[in-house]
Protein backbone atom coordinates (compact mmCIF):
# COMPACT_ATOMS: atom_id res chain seq x y z
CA UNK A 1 17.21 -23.47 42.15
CA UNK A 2 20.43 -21.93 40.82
CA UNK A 3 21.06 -21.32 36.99
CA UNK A 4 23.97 -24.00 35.71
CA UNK A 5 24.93 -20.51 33.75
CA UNK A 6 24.57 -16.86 34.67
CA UNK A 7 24.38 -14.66 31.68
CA UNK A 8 28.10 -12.80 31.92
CA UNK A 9 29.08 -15.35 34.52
CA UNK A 10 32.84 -17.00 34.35
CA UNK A 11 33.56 -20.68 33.53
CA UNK A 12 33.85 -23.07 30.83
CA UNK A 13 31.31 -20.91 28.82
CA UNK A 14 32.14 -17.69 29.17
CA UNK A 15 32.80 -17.12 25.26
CA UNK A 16 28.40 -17.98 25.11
CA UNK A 17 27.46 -14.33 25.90
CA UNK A 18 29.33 -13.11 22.68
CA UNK A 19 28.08 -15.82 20.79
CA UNK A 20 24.62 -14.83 21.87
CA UNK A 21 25.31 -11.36 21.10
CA UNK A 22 26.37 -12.05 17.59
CA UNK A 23 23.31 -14.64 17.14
CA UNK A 24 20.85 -11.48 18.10
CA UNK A 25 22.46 -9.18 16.15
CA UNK A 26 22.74 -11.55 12.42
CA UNK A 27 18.84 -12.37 13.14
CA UNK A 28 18.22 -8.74 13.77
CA UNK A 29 19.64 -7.80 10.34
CA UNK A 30 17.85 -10.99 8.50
CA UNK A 31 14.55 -9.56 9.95
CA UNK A 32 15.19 -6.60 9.30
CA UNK A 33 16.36 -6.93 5.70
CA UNK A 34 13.22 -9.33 5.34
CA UNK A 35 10.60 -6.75 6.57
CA UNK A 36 12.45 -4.33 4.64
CA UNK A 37 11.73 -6.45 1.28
CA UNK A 38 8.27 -7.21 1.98
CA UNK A 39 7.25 -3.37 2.59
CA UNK A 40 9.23 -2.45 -1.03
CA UNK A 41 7.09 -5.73 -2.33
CA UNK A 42 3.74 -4.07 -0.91
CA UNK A 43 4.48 -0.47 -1.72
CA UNK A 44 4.91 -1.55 -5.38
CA UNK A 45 2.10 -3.78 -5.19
CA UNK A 46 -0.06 -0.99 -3.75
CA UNK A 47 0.92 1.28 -6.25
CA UNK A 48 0.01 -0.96 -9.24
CA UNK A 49 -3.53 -2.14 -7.42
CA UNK A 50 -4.03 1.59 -6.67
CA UNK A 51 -3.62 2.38 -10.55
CA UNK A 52 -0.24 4.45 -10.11
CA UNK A 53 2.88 3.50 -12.92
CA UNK A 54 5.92 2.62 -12.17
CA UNK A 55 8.23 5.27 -14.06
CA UNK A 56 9.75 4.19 -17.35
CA UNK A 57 13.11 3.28 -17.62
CA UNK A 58 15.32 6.57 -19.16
CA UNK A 59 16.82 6.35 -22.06
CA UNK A 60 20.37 4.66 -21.92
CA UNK A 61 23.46 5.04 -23.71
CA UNK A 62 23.13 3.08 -27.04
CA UNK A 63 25.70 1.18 -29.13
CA UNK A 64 25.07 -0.23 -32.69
CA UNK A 65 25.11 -3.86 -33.38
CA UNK A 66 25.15 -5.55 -36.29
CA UNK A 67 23.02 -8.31 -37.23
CA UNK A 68 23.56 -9.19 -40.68
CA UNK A 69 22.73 -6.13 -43.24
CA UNK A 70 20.40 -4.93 -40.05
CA UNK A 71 21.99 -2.26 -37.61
CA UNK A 72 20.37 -2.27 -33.86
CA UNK A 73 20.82 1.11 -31.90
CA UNK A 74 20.59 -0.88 -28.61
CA UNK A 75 20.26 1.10 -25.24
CA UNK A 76 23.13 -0.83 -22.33
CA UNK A 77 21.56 -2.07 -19.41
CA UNK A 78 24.86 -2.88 -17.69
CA UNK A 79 24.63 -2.59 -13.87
CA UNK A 80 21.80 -4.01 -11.25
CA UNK A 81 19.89 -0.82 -11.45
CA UNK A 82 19.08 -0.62 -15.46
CA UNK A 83 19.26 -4.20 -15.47
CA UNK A 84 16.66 -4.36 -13.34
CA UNK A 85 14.26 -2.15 -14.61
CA UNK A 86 15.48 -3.09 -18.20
CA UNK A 87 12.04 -1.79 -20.87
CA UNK A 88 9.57 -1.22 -18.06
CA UNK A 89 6.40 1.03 -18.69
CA UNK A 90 7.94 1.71 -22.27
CA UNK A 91 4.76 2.11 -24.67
CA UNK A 92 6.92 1.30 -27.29
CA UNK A 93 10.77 1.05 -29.36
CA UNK A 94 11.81 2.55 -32.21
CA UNK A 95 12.58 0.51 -35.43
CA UNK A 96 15.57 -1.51 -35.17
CA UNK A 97 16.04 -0.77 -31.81
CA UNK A 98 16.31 -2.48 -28.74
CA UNK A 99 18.17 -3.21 -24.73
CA UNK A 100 21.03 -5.23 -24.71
CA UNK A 101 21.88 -6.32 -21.03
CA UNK A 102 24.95 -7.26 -19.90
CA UNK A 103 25.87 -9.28 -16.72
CA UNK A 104 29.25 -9.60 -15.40
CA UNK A 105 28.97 -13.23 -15.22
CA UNK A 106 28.00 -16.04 -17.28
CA UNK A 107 24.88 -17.79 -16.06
CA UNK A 108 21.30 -18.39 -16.48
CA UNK A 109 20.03 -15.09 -16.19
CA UNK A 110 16.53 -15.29 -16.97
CA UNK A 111 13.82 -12.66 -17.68
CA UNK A 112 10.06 -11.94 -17.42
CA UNK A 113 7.68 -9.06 -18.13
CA UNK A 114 6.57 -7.32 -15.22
CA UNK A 115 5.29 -3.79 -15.47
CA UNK A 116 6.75 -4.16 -19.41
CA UNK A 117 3.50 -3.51 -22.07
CA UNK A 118 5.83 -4.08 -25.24
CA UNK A 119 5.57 -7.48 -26.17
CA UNK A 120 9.27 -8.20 -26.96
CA UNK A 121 11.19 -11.12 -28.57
CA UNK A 122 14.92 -11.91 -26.60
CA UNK A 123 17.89 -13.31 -27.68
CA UNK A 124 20.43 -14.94 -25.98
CA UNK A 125 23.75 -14.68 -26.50
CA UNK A 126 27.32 -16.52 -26.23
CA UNK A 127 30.01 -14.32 -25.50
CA UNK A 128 31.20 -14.06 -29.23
CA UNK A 129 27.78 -13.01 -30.24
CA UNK A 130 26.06 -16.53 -31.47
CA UNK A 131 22.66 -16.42 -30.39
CA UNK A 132 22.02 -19.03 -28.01
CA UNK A 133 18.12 -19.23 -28.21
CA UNK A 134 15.45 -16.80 -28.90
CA UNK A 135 12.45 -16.44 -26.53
CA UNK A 136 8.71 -14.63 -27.13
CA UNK A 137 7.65 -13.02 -24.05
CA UNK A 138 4.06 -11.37 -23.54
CA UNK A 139 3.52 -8.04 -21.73
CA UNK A 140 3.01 -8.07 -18.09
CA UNK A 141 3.55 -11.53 -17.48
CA UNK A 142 5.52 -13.07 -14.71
CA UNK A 143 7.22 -16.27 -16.90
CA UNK A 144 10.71 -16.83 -16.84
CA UNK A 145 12.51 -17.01 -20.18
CA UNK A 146 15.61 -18.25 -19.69
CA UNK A 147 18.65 -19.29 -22.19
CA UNK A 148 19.38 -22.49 -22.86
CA UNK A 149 23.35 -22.33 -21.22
CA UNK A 150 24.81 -19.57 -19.44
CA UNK A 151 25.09 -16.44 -21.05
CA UNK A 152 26.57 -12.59 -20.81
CA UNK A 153 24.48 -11.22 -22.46
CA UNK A 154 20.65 -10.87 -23.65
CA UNK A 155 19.37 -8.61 -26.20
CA UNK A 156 15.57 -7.50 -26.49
CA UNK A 157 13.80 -6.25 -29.35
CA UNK A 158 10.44 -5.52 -30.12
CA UNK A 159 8.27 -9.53 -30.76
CA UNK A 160 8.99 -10.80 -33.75
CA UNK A 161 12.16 -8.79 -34.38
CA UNK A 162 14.56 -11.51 -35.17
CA UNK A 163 12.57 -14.07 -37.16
CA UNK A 164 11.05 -11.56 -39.74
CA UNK A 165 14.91 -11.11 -40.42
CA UNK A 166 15.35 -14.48 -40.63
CA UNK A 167 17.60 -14.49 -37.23
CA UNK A 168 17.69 -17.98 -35.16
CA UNK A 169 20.01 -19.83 -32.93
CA UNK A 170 23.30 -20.04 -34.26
CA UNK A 171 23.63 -16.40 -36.03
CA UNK A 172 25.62 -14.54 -34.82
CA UNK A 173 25.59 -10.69 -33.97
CA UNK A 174 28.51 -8.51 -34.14
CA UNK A 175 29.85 -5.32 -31.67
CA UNK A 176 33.52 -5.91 -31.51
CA UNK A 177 33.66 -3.79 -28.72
CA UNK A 178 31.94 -6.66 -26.16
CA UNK A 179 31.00 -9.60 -28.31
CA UNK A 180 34.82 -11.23 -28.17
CA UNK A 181 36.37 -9.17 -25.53
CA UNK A 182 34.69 -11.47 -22.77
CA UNK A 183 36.14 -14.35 -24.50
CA UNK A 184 39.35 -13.07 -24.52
CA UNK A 185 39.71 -12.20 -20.74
């Protein structure tokens, strides 16, 4: 029986070996990128089963906000890095202070409380500083809080933060430096 194609053959389909070639190689990378996430997924897993912490977060630059007659020294969580690892394995915060992340994009950025033992209160927030919605979220849980629209920005503080100062959807928090400067771009 002869083959109606020979791998490297000429004809009509000569272009199929390339083709082939790039199939392998794009499903090489998407396994390869896929084992790569589920080793990172069992290594960390590991290491929490197996008792060992994930290290904290380091300090980040901070910036004051205002909120009302309150000042916030909030650390900047403003690339994927930081963002990502945002108040982890942080025993506690400071009075009046707090993360404020920043995305480069409106969207529905949502959050949970993985590896975090502070139980922290977060506020979402339009790009001129209104708080879009506040959200409770308990220690080392795994369920998304999310703002109501799309959203820059998101600032945590420790639970409870905002209502004992009376702070709800619709107030509005002031750093001239960001809160504005999105709008205006």
């Amino acid at each position: 029986m002869t083959p109606l194609l020979e791998l490297g053959s000429p004809g009509p389909h000569r272009d199929c070996n390339a083709a082939t070639r790039v199939h392998a190689v794009f499903a090489t990378f998407v396994l390869a990128t896929l084992l790569f996430a589920c080793s990172s997924t069992i290594r960390h897993a590991n290491a929490q089963s197996s008792g060992e912490r994930v290290a904290p977060n380091p300090r980040l630059e901070q910036i004051d906000i205002k909120a009302g007659m309150h000042l916030i020294k909030a650390e900047v969580a403003a690339d994927g890095p930081t963002r990502s690892k945002g108040l982890m394995m942080r025993e506690r915060l400071g009075a009046n202070e707090g993360m404020l992340f920043i995305f480069p994009d409106k969207a529905g950025h949502c959050f949970w409380m993985r590896n975090t033992l502070v139980a922290l209160s977060i506020a979402f927030l339009d790009d001129d500083g209104t708080i879009t919605n506040i959200e409770d979220m308990k220690p080392q849980t795994e369920d998304s809080h999310c703002p109501v629209r799309a959203v820059r920005y998101a600032l945590e503080m420790e639970q409870g933060w905002f209502a004992r100062r009376g702070l709800k959807a619709g107030a509005r928090l002031v750093q001239p430096q960001l809160f504005g400067a999105a709008a205006r771009n």
